[in-house]
Protein backbone atom coordinates (compact mmCIF):
# COMPACT_ATOMS: atom_id res chain seq x y z
CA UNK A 1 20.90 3.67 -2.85
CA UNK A 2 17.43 3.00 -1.31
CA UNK A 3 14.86 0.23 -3.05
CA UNK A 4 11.39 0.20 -2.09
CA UNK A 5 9.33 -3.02 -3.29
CA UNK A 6 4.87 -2.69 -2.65
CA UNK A 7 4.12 -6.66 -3.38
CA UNK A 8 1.13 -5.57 -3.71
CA UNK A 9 -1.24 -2.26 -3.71
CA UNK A 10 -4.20 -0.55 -5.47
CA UNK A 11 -4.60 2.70 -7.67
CA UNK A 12 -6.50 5.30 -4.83
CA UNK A 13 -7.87 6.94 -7.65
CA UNK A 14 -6.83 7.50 -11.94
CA UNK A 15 -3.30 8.13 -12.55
CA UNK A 16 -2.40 11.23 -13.51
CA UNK A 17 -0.43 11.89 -16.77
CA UNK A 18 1.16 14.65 -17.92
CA UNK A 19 4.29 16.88 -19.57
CA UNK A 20 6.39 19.54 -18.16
CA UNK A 21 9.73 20.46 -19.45
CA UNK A 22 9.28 18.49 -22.32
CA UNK A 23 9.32 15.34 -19.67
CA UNK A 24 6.29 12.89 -19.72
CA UNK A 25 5.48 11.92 -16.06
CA UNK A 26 3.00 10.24 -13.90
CA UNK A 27 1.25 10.70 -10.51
CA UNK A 28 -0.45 8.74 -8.30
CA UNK A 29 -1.04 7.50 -4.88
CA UNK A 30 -0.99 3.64 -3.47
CA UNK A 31 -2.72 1.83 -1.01
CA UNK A 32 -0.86 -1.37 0.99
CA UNK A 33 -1.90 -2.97 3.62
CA UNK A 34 1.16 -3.48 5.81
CA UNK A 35 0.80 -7.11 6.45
CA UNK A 36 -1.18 -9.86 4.60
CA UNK A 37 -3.08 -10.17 8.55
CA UNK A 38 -3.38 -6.39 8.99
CA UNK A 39 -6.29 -3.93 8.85
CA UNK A 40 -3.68 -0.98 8.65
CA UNK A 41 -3.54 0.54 5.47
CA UNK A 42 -0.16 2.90 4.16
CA UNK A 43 -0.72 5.46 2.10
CA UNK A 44 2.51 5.85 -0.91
CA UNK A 45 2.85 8.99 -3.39
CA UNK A 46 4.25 7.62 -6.23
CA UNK A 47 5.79 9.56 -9.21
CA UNK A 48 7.09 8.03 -12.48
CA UNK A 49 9.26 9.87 -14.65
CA UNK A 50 10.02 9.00 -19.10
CA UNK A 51 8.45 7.99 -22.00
CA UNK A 52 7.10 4.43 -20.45
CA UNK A 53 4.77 6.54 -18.51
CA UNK A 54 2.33 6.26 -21.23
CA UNK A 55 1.98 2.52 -20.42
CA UNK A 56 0.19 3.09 -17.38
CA UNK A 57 -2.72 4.87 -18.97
CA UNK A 58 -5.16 2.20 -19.00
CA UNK A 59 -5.12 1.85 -14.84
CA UNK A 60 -7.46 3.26 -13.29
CA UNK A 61 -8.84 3.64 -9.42
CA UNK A 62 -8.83 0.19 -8.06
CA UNK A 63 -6.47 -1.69 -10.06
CA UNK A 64 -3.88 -3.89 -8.17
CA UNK A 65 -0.13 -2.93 -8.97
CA UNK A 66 3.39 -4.08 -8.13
CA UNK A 67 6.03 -1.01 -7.61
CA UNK A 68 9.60 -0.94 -6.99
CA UNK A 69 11.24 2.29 -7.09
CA UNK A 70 13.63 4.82 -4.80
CA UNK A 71 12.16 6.67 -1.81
CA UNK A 72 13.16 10.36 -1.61
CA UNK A 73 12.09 12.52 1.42
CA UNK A 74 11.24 16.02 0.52
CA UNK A 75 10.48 19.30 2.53
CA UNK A 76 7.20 21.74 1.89
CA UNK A 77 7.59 24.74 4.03
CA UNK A 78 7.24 23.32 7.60
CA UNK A 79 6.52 19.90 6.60
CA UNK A 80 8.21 16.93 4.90
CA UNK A 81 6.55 14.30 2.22
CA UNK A 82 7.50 10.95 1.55
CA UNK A 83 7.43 9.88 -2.43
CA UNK A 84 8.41 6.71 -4.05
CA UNK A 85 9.40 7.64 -7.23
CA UNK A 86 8.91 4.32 -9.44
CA UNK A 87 11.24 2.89 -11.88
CA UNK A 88 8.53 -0.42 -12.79
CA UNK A 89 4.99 -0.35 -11.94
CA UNK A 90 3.18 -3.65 -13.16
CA UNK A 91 -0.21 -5.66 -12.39
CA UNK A 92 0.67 -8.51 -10.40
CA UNK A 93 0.18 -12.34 -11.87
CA UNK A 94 -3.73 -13.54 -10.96
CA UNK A 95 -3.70 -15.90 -8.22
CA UNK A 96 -4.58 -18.52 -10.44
CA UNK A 97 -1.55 -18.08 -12.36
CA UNK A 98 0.69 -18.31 -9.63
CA UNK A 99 -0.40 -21.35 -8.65
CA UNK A 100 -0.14 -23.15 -11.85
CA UNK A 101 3.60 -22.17 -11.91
């Protein structure tokens, strides 16, 4: 089993929410600088799948998240997509915070 972990990343724009199937689910995409020194910038789709999907309602385009999820590779006609389908998607402590602990 594959584990992907984004320390940290921000909403590219409202998450989407919405039911098919009777199955709640979520869509969005990430953005994550690839090193805490780099200007390079990775782009993650990101799909999250249950009830708890209704918990990330209130971030919007901006907001700083934590993910950890599975990757899955999938192919669309003559091209393939890589998603990270999330199993916990949380705001990260402040700064502050983390240096009181």
């Amino acid at each position: 089993m594959n584990t992907i972990v984004i320390h940290s990343a921000n909403l590219v724009r409202d998450i989407e929410i919405a039911t098919k199937d009777n199955k709640r689910y979520a869509r969005f995409t990430v953005a994550s600088n690839r090193s805490p020194k780099s200007e390079a910038v990775d782009f993650f789709h990101c799909v999250a799948f249950g009830d708890w999907v209704d918990s990330l309602s209130d971030l919007t385009k901006g907001t700083r998240v934590q993910i950890r999820g599975n990757v899955i590779l999938e192919k669309y006609h003559d091209h393939y997509q890589c998603s990270v389908i999330c199993r916990k998607v949380e705001r990260p402590a402040p700064k502050s915070a983390e240096a009181a602990a």
